[in-house]
N, C-alpha and C. Protein backbone atom coordinates (compact mmCIF):
# COMPACT_ATOMS: atom_id res chain seq x y z
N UNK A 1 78.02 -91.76 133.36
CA UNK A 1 77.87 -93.15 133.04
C UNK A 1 76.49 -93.61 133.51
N UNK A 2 75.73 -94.28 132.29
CA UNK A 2 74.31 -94.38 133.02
C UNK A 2 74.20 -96.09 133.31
N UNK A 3 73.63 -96.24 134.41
CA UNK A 3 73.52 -97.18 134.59
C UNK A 3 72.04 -97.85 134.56
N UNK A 4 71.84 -99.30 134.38
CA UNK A 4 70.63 -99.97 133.70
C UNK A 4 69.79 -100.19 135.61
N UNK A 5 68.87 -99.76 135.01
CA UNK A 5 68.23 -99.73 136.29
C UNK A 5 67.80 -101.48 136.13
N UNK A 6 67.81 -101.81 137.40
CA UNK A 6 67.64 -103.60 137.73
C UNK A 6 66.08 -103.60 138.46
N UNK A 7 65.59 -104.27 137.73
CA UNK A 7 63.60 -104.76 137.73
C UNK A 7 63.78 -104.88 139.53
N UNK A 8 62.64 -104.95 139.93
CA UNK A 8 62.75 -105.48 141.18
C UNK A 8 62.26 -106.84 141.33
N UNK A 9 62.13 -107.44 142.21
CA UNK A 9 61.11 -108.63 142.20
C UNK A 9 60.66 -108.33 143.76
N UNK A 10 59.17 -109.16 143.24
CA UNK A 10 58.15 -109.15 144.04
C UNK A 10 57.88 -110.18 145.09
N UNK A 11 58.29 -109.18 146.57
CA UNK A 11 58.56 -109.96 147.54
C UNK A 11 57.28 -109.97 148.55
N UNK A 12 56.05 -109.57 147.85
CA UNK A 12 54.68 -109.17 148.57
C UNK A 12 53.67 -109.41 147.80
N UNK A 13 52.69 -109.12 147.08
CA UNK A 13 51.77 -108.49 146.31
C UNK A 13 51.35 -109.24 145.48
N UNK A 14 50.93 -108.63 144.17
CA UNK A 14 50.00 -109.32 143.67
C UNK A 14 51.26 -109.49 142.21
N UNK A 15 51.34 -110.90 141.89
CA UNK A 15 52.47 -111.43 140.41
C UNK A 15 52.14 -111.66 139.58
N UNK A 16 50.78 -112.02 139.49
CA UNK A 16 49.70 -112.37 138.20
C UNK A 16 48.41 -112.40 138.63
N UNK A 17 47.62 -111.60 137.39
CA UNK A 17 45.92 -111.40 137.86
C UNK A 17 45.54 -111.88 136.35
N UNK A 18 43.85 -112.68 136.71
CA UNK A 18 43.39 -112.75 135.80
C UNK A 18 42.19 -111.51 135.69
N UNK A 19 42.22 -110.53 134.76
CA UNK A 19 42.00 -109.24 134.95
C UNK A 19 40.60 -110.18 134.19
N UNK A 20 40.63 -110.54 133.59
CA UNK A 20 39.29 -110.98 132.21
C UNK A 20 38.51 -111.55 132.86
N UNK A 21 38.53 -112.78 133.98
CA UNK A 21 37.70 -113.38 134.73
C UNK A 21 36.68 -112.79 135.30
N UNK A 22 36.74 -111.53 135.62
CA UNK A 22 35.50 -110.39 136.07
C UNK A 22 34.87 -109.72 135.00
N UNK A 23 35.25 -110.05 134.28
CA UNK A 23 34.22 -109.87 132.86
C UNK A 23 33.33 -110.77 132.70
N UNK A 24 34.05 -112.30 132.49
CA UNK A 24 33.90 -113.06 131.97
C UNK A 24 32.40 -113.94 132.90
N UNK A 25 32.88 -113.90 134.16
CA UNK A 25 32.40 -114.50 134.88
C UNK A 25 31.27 -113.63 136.26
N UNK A 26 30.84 -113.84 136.76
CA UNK A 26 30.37 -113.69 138.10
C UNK A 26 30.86 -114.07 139.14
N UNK A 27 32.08 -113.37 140.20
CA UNK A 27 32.11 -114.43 141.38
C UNK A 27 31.29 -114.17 142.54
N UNK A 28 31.29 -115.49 143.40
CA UNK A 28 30.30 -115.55 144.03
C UNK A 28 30.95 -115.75 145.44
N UNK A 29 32.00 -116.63 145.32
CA UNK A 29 32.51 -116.62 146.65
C UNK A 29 34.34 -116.89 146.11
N UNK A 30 34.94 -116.46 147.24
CA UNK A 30 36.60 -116.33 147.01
C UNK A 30 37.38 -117.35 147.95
N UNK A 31 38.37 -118.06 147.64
CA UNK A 31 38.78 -118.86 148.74
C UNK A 31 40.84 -118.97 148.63
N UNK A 32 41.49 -118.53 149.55
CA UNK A 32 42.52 -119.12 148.85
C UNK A 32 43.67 -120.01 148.93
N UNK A 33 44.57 -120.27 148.48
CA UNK A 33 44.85 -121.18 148.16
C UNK A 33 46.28 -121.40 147.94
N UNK A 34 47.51 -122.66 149.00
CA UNK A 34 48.87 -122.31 148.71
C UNK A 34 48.86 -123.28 147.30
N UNK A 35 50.06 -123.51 146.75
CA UNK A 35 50.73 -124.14 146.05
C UNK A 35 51.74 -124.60 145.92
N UNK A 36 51.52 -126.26 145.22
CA UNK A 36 53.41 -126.63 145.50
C UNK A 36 53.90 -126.36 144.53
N UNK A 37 54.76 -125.38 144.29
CA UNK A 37 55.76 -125.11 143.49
C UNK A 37 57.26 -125.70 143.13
N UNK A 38 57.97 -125.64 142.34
CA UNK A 38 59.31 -125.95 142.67
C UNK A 38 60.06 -124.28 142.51
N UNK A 39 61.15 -124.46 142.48
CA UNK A 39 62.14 -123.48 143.22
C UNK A 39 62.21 -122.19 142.33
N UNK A 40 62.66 -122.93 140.40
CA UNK A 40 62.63 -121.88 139.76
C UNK A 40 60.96 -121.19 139.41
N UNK A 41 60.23 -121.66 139.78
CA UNK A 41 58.85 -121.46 139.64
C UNK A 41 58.79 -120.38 140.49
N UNK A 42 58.90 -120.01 141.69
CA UNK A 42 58.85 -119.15 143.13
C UNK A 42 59.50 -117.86 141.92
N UNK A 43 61.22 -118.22 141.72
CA UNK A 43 61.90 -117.06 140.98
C UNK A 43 61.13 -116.44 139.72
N UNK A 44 60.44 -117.05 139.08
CA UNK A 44 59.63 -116.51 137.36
C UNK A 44 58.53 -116.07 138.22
N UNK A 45 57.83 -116.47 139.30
CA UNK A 45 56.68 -115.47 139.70
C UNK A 45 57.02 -114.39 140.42
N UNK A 46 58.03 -114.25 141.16
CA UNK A 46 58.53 -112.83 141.87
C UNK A 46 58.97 -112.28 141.15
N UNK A 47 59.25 -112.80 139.73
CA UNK A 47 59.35 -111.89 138.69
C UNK A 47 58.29 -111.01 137.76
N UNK A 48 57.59 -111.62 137.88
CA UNK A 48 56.18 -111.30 137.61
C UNK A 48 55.66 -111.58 136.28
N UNK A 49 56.02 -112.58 136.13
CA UNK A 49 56.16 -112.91 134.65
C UNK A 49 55.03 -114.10 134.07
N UNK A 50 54.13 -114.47 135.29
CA UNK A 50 53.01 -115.52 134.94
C UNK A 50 51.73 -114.68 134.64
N UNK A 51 51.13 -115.50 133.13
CA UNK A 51 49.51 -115.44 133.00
C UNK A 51 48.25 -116.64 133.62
N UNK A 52 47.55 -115.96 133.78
CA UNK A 52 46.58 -116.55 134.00
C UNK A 52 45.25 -116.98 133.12
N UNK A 53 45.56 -116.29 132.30
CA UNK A 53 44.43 -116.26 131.14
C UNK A 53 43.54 -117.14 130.75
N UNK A 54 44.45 -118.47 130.75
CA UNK A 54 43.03 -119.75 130.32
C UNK A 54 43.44 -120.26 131.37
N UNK A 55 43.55 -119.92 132.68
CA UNK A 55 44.04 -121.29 133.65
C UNK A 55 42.31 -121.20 134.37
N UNK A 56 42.41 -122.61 134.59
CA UNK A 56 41.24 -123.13 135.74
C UNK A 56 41.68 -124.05 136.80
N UNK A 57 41.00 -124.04 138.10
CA UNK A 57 40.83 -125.22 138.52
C UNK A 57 40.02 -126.35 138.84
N UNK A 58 40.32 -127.37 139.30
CA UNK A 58 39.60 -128.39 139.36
C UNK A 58 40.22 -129.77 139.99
N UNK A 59 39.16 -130.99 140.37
CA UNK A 59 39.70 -131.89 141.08
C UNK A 59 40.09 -132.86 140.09
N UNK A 60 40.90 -133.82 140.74
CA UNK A 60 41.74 -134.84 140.08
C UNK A 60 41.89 -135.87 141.72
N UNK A 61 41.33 -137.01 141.58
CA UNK A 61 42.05 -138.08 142.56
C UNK A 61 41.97 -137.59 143.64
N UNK A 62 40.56 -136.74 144.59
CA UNK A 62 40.61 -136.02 145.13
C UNK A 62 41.59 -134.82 146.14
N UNK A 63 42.52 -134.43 145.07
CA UNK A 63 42.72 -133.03 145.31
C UNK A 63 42.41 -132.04 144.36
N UNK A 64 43.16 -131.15 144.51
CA UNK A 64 42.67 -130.01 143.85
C UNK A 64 43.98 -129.14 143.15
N UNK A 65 43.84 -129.13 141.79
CA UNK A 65 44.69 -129.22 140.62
C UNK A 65 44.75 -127.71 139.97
N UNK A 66 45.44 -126.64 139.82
CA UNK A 66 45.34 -125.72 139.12
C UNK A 66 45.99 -126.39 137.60
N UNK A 67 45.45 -126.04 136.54
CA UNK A 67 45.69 -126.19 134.90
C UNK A 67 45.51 -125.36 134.11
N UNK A 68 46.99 -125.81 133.46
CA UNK A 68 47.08 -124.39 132.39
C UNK A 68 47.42 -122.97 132.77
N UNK A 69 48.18 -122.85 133.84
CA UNK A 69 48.58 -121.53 134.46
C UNK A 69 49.88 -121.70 133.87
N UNK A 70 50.19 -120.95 133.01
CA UNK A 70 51.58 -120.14 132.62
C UNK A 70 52.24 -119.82 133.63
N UNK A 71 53.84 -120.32 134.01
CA UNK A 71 54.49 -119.61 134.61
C UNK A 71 55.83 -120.43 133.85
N UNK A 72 56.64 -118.87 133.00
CA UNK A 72 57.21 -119.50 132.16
C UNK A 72 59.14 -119.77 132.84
N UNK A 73 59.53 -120.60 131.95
CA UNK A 73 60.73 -121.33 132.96
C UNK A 73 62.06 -119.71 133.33
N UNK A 74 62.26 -120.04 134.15
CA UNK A 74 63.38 -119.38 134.46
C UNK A 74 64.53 -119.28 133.71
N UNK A 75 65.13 -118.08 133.26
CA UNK A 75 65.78 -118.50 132.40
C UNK A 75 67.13 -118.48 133.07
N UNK A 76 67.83 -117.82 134.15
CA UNK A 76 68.93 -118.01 134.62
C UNK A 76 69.55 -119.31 135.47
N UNK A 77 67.95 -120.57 135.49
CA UNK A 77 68.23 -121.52 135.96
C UNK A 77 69.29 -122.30 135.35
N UNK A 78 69.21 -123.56 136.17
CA UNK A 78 70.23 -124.87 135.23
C UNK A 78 69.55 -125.27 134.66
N UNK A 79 69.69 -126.14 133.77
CA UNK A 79 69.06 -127.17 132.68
C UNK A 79 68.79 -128.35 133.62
N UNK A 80 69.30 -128.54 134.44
CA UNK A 80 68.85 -129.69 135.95
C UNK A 80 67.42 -129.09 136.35
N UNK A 81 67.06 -127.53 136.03
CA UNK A 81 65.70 -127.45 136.97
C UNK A 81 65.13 -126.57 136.14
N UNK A 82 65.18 -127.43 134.91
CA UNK A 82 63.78 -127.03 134.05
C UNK A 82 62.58 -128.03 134.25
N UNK A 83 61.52 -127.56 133.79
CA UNK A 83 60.35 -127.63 134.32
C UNK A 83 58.97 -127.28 132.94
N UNK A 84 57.89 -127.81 133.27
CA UNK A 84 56.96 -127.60 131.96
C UNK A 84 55.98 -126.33 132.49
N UNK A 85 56.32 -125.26 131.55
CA UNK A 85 55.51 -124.47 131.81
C UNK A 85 54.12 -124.31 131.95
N UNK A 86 53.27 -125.51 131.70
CA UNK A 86 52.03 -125.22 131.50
C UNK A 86 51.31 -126.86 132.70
N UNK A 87 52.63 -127.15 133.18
CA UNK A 87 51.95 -128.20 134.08
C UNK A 87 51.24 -127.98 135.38
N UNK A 88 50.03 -128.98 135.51
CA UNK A 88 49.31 -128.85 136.43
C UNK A 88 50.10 -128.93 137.57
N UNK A 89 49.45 -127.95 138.60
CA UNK A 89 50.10 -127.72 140.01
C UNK A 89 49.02 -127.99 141.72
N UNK A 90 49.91 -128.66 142.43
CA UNK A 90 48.93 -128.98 142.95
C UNK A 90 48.26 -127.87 143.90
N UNK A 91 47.42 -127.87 144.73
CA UNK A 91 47.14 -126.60 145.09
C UNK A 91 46.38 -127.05 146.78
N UNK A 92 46.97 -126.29 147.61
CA UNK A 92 46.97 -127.21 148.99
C UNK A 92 45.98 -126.46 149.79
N UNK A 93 45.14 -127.14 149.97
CA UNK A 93 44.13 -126.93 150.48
C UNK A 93 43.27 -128.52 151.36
N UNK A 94 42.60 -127.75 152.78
CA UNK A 94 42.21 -129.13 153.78
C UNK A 94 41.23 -129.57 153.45
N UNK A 95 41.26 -131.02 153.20
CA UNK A 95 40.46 -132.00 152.69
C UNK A 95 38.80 -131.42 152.96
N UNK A 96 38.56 -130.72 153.86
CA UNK A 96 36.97 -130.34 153.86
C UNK A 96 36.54 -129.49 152.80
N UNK A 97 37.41 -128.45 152.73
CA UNK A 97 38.03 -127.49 151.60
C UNK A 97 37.53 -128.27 150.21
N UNK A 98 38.30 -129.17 150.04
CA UNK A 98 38.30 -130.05 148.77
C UNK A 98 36.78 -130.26 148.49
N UNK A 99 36.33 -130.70 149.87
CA UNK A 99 35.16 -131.70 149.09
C UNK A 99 34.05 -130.25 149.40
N UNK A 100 33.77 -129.35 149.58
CA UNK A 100 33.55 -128.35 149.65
C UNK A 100 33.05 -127.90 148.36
N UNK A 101 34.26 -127.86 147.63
CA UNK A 101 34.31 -126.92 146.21
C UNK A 101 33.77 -127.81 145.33
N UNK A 102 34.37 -128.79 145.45
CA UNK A 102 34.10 -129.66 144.30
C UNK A 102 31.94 -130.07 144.16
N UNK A 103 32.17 -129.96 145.67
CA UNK A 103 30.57 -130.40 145.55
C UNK A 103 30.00 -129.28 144.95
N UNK A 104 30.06 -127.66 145.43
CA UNK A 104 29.71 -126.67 144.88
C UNK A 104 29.61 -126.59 143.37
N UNK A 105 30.86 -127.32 142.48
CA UNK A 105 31.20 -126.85 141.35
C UNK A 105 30.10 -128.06 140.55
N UNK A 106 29.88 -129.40 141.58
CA UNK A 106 29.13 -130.30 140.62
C UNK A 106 27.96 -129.92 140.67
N UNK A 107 27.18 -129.28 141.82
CA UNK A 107 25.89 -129.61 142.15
C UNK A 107 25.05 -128.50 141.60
N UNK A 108 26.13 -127.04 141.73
CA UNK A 108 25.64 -125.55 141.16
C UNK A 108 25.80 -125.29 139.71
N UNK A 109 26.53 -126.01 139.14
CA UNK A 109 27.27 -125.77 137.81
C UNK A 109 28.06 -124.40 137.63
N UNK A 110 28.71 -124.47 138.67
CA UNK A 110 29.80 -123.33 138.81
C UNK A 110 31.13 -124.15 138.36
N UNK A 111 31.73 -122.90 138.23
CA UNK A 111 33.27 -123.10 138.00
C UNK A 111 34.41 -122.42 138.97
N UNK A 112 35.54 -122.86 139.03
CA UNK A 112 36.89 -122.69 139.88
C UNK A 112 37.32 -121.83 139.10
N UNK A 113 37.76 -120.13 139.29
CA UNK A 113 38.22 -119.32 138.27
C UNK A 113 39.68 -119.37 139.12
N UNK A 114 40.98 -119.14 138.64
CA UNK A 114 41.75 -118.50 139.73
C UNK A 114 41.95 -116.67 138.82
N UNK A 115 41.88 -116.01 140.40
CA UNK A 115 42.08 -114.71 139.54
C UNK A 115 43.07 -114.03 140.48
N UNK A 116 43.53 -114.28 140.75
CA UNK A 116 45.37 -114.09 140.93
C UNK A 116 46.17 -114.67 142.16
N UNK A 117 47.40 -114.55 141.36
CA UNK A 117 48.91 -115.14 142.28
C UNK A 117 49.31 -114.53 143.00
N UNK A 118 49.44 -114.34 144.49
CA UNK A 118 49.82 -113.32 144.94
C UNK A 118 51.11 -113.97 145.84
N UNK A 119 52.12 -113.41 146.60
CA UNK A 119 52.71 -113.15 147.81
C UNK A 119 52.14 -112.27 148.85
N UNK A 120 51.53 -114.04 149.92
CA UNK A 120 51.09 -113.53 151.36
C UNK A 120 52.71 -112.52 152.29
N UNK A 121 52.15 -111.90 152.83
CA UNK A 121 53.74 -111.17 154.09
C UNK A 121 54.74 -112.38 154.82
N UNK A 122 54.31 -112.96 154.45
CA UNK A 122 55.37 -114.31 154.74
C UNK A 122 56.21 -114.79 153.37
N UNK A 123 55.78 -114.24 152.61
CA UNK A 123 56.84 -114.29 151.29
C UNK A 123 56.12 -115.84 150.44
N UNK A 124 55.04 -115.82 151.12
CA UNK A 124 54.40 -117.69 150.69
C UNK A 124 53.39 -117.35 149.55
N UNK A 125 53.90 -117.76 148.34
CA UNK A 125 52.82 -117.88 147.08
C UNK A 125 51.43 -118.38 147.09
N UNK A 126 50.47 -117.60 147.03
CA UNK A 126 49.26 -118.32 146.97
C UNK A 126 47.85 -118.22 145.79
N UNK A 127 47.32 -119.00 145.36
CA UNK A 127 46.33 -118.44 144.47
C UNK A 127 45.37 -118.15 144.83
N UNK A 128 43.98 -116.98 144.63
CA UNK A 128 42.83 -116.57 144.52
C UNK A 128 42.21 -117.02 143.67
N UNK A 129 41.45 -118.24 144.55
CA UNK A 129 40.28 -118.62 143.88
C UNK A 129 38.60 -117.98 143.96
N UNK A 130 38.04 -117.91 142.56
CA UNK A 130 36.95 -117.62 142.73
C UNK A 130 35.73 -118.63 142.49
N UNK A 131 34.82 -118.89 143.22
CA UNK A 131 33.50 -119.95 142.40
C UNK A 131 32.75 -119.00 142.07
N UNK A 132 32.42 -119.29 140.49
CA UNK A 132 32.18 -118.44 139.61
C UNK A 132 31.12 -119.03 138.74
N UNK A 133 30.00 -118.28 138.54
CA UNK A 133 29.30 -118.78 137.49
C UNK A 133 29.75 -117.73 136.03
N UNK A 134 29.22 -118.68 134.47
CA UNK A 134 29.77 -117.67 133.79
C UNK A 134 28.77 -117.16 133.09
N UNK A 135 29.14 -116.02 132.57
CA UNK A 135 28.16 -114.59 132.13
C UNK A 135 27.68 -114.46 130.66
N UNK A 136 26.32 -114.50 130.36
CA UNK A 136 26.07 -114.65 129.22
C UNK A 136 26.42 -112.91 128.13
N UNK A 137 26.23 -113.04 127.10
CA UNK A 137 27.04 -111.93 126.22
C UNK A 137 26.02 -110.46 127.15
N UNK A 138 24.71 -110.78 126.88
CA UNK A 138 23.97 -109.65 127.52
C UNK A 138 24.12 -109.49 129.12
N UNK A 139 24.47 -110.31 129.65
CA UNK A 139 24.83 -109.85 131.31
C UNK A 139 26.09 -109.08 131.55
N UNK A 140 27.09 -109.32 130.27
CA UNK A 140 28.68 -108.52 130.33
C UNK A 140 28.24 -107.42 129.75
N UNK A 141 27.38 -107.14 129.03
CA UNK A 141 26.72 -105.27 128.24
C UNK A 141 26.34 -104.77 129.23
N UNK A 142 25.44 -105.72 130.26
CA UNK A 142 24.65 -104.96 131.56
C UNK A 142 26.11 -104.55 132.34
N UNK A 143 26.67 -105.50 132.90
CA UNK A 143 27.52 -104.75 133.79
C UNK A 143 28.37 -103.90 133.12
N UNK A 144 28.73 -104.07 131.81
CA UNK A 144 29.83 -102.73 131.59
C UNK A 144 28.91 -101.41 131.85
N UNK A 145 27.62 -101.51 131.28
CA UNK A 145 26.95 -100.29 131.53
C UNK A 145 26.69 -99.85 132.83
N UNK A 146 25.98 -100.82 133.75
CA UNK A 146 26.00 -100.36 134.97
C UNK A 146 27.11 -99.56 135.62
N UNK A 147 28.81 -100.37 135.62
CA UNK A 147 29.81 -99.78 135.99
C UNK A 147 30.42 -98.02 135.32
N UNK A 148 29.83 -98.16 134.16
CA UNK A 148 29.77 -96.61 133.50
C UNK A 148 28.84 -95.75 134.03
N UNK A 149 27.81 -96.21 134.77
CA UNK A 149 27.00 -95.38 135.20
C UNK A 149 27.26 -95.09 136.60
N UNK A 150 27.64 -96.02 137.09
CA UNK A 150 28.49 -95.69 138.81
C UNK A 150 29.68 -94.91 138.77
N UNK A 151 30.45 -94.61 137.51
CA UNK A 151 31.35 -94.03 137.10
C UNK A 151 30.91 -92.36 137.05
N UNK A 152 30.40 -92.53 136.32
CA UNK A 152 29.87 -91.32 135.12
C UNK A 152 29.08 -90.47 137.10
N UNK A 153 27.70 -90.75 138.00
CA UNK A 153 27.78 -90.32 138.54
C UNK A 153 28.50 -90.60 139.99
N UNK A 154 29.23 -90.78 139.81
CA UNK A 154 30.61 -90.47 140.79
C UNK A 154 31.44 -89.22 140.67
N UNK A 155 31.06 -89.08 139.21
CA UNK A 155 31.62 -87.96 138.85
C UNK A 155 31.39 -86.56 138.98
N UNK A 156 29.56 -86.82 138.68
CA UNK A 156 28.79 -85.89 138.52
C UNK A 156 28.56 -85.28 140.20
N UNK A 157 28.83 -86.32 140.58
CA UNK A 157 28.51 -85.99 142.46
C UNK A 157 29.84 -85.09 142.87
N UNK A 158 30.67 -85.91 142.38
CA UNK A 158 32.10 -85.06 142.86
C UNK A 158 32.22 -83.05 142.33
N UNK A 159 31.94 -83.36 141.18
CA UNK A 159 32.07 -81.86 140.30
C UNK A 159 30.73 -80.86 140.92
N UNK A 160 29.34 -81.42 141.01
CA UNK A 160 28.56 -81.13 142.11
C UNK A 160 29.06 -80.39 143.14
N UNK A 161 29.46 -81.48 143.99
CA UNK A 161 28.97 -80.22 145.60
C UNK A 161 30.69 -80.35 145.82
C-alpha cells in the first residue's frame, strides 16, 4: 500500500527568493526586515508558495510598505480569514531605519529590491532587503560574462593541479 508522501513545511530557511533581482539589479547594501502578517499568510509561506517577482518596497506615511508580493491565500483556511493576495504589507523596521532608506532611495536614485522571505531560527518571517541600483542591458552581458569566466576558470584550475 503506497502511501502519498506529505510536503513538508518550512520551519527555517529561505520560502521565497527573488532569483531575477541579481540580474536585474546591482545590490549595494542588504538590510532586513520583519513583517506584519496575518495568520493564514505565516501558513502559505511555510508552505513555500510566495513570489516575489514584481514586488518592491517603499515608503508610505512614513513607514515602510512591501507591494505587490504574492503570497497566495491559504486554501485550507476559513472564508472568515481570507485575505488579498497582492496587498501591501507593512514591514517593521526602527524609525531611523525608515528615514535611512528612504533618504538613500531619494537622494541616490536607488531602489528597495526585496530578494527573499525567509524564516529567522525563531520561526519569525522576515524579508531581505536590497538597495539596489538598476542595470543597464550592457552591464547584465558584462556580468553574465564575467561570472562565466570565474566559472569556466574555476574549472580550469580545478582539472589543473
Amino acid at each position: 500500500m503506497a502511501e502519498k508522501k506529505k510536503k513538508s513545511l518550512i520551519s527555517h530557511g529561505v520560502a521565497a527568493q527573488n532569483r531575477k533581482a541579481r540580474h536585474d539589479y546591482t545590490i549595494n547594501d542588504t538590510i532586513e526586515a520583519g513583517m506584519a502578517l496575518v495568520g493564514p499568510e505565516v501558513k502559505s509561506l511555510r508552505a513555500g508558495r510566495a513570489t516575489l517577482v514584481d514586488a518592491w518596497a517603499g515608503e508610505r506615511e512614513g513607514e515602510m510598505w512591501l507591494f505587490n508580493a504574492y503570497i497566495p491565500e491559504w486554501q485550507a483556511g476559513s472564508v472568515v480569514a481570507r485575505f488579498e493576495p497582492r496587498r501591501p504589507r507593512k514591514l517593521l523596521l526602527h524609525r531611523k531605519q525608515v528615514r535611512e532608506l528612504t533618504g538613500s532611495v531619494t537622494r541616490e536614485g536607488t531602489t528597495l529590491v526585496p530578494l527573499q522571505i525567509h524564516f529567522n531560527d525563531r520561526g519569525v518571517a522576515k524579508v531581505l532587503l536590497g538597495l539596489a541600483e538598476g542595470r543597464k542591458k550592457h552591464d547584465k552581458r558584462a556580468a553574465i560574462a564575467a561570472r562565466d569566466w570565474q566559472r569556466d576558470k574555476a574549472r580550469l584550475m580545478r582539472d589543473k593541479g
